[in-house]
Protein backbone atom coordinates (compact mmCIF):
# COMPACT_ATOMS: atom_id res chain seq x y z
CA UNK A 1 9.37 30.78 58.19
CA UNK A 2 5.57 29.98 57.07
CA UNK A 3 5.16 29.88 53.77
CA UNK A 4 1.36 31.21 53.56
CA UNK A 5 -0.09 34.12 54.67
CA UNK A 6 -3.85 34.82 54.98
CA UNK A 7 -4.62 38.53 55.72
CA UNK A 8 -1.19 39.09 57.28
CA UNK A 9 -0.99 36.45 59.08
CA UNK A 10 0.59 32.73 59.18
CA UNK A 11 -1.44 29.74 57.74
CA UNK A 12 -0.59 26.22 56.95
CA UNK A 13 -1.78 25.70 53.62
CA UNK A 14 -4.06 27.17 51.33
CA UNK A 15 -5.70 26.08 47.96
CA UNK A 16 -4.13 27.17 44.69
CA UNK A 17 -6.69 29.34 44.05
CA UNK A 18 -8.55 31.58 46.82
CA UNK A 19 -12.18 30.03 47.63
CA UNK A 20 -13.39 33.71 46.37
CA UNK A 21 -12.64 33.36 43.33
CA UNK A 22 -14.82 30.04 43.17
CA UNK A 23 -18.01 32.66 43.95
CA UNK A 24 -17.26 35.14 41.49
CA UNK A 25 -17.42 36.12 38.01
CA UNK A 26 -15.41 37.80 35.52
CA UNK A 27 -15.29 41.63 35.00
CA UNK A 28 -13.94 43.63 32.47
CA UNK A 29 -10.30 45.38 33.15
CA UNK A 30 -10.17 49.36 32.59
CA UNK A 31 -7.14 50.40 31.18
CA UNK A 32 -4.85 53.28 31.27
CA UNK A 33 -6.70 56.82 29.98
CA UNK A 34 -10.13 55.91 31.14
CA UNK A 35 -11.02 58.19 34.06
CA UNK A 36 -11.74 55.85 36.88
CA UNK A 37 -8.36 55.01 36.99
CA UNK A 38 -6.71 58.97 37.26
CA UNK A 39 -8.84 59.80 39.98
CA UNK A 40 -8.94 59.09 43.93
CA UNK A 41 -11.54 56.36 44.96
CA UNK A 42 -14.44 56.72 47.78
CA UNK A 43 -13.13 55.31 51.02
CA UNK A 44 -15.61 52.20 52.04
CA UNK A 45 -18.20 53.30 53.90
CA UNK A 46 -20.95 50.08 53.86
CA UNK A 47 -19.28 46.47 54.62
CA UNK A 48 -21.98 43.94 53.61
CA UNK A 49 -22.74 41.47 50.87
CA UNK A 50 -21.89 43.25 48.12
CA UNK A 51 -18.82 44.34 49.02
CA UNK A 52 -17.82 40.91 49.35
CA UNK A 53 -19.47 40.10 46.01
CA UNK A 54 -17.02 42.66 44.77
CA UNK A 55 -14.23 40.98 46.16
CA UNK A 56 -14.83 37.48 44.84
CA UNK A 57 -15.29 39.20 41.76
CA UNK A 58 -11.56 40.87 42.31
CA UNK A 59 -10.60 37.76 42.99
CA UNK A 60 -11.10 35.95 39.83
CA UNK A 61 -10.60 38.55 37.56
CA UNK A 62 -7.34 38.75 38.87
CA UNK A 63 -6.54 35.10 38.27
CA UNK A 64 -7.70 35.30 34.95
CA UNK A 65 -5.60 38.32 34.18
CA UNK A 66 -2.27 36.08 35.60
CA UNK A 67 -2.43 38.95 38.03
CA UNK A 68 -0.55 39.17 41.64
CA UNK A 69 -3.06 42.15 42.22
CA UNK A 70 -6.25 44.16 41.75
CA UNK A 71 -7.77 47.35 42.81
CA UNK A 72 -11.49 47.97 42.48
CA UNK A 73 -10.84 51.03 39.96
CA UNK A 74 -9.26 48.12 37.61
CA UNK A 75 -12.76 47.10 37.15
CA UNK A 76 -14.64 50.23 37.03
CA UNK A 77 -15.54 50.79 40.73
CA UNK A 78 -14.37 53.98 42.87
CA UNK A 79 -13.56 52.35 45.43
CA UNK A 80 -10.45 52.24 47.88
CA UNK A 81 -10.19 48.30 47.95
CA UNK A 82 -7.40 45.46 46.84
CA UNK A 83 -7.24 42.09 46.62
CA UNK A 84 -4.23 40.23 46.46
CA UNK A 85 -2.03 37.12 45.74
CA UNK A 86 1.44 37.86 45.29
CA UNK A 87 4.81 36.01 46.84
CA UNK A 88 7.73 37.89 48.21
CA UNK A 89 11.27 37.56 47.21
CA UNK A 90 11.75 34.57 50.10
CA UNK A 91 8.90 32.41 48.37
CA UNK A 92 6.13 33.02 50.87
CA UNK A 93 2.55 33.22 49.42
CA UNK A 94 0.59 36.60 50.40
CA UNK A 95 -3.45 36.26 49.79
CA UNK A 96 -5.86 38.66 50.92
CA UNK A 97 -8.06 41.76 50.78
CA UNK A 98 -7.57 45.50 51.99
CA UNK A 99 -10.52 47.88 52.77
CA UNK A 100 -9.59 51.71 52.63
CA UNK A 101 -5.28 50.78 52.59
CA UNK A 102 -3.17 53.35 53.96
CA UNK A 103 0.89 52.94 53.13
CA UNK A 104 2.42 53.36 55.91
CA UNK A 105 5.24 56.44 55.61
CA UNK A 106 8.10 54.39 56.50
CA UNK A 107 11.74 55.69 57.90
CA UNK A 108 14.11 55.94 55.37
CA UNK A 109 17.27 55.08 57.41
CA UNK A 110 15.44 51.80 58.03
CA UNK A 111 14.49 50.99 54.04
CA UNK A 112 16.27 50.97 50.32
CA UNK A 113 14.75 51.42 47.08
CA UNK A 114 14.36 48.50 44.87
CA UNK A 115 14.94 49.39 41.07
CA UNK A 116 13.02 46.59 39.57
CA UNK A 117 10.94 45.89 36.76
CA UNK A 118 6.74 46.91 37.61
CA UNK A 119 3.72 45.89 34.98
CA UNK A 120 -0.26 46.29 35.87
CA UNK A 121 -3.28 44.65 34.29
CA UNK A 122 -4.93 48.17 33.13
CA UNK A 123 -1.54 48.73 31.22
CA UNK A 124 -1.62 45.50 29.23
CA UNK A 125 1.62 44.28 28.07
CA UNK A 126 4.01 46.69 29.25
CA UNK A 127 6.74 46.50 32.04
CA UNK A 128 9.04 49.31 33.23
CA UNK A 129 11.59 49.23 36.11
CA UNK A 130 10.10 51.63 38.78
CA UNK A 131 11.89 52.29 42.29
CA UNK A 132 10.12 51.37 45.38
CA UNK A 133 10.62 50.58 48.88
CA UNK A 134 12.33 47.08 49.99
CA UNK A 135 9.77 46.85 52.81
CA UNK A 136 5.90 47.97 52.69
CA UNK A 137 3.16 48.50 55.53
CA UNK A 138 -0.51 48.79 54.76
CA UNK A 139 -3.12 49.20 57.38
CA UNK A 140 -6.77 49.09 56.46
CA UNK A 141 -10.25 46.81 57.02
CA UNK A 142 -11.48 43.43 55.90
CA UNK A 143 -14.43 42.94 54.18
CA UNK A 144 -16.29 42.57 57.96
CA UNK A 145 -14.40 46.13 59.09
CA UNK A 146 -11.83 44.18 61.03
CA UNK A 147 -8.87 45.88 61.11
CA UNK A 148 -6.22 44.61 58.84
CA UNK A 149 -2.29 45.12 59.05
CA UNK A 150 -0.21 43.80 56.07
CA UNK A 151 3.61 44.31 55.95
CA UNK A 152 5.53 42.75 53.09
CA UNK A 153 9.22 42.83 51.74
CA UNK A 154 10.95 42.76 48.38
CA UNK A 155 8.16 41.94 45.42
CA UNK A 156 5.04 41.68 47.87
CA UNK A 157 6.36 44.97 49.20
CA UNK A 158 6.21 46.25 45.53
CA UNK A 159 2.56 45.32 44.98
CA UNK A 160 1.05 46.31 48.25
CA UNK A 161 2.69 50.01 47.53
CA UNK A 162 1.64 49.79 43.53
CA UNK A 163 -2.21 48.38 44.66
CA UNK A 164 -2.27 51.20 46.94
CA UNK A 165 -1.28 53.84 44.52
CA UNK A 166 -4.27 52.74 42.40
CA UNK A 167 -6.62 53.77 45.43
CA UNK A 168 -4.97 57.62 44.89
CA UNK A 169 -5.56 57.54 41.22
CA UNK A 170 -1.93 56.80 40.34
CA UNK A 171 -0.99 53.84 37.59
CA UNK A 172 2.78 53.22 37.72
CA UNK A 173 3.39 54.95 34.24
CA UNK A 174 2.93 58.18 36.77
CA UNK A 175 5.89 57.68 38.60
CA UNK A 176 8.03 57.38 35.21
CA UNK A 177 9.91 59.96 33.37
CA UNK A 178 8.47 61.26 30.04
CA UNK A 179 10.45 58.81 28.00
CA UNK A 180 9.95 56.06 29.68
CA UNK A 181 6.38 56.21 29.88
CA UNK A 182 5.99 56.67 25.97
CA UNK A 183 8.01 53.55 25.34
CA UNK A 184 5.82 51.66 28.39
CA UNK A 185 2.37 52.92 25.68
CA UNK A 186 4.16 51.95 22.92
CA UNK A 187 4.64 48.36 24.24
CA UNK A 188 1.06 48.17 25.05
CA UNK A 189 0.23 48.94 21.48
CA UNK A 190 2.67 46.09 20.62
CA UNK A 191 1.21 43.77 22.86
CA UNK A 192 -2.06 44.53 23.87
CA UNK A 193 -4.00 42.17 21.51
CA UNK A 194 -1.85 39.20 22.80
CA UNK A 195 -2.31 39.96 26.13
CA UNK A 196 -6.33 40.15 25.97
CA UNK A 197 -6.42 37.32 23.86
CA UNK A 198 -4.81 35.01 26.78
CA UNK A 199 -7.02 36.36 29.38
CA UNK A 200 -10.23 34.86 26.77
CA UNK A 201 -8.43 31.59 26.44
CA UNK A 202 -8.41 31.94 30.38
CA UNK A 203 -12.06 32.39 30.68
CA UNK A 204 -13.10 30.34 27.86
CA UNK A 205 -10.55 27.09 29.90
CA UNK A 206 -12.56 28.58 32.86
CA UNK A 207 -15.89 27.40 31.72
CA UNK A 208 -15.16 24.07 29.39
């Protein structure tokens, strides 16, 4: 089985870091409570240079965040968009972008719910288990309004549905109960400060 995939599809090697990220700069990460997050983005409607400006910016900000995934609302922009760089549970490498993602409903005869432990960069610090699908399918556009079709298992499966959520307005502390989303903010207050602090270290090892 290949170990790299590049928008869905089989490549033999890649660099440790996507070349987008070598084009972009770093943007600041909302965080759970401020609006852009709790509300559905604007589908893409202009593919161009500055949406792929937007991406390289998604791209870095992710690495710097030690993220597996981004959505454009984590950085203040409506828009439905992801970028990703996650591995699956076999040890394949996933890298790519999704324009306007739609998860795929998926029969449940054919799936099983995964009851694993699920963090995100705009809820710094905390992780909560969070069922989801063994198997995900997201169709959408590249940056050039190719179509795109992703389909990922285990882990990769978890962040192409969680990504997607984003693009609805949804942050993962939506699909807990009550409880367990008050201890989920109470280990961001616990942890918040040492979580931004290694993303500046990141930036500031960036640019020596």
């Amino acid at each position: 089985m290949p170990s790299v995939f590049l928008q869905g599809r089989p490549v033999d090697s890649y660099p440790p870091l996507a070349p987008e990220a070598r084009r972009g700069s770093v943007r600041r990460i909302t965080e759970v409570g401020e609006e852009v997050l709790h509300k559905p983005c604007r589908d893409v409607t202009e593919f161009g240079p500055d949406l792929a400006a937007l991406i390289d910016d998604m791209f870095l900000t992710m690495y710097i965040a030690d993220g597996c995934g981004l959505a454009a609302n984590q950085v203040g922009v409506d828009l439905r968009l992801f970028v990703y760089d996650c591995p699956d549970d076999d040890g394949a490498r996933h890298i790519g972008h999704i324009v306007n993602p739609v998860l795929e409903q998926l029969d449940p005869a054919g799936r099983r719910l995964l009851d694993e432990g699920e963090g995100c960069l705009s809820v710094p610090g905390a992780v909560k288990a969070v069922p989801r699908p063994d198997r995900a399918v997201v169709r959408g556009r590249d940056k050039d309004g190719k179509p795109v079709v992703v389909e990922g298992t285990g882990y990769f499966a978890r962040c192409l549905a969680h990504e997607t959520d984003h693009t609805h307005g949804q942050v993962y502390l939506d699909r807990l109960s009550q409880r367990d989303r008050k201890d989920a903010l109470r280990q961001v207050a616990d942890r918040r400060e040492e979580v931004l602090a290694r993303r500046a270290a990141n930036i500031q090892a960036l640019s020596a």
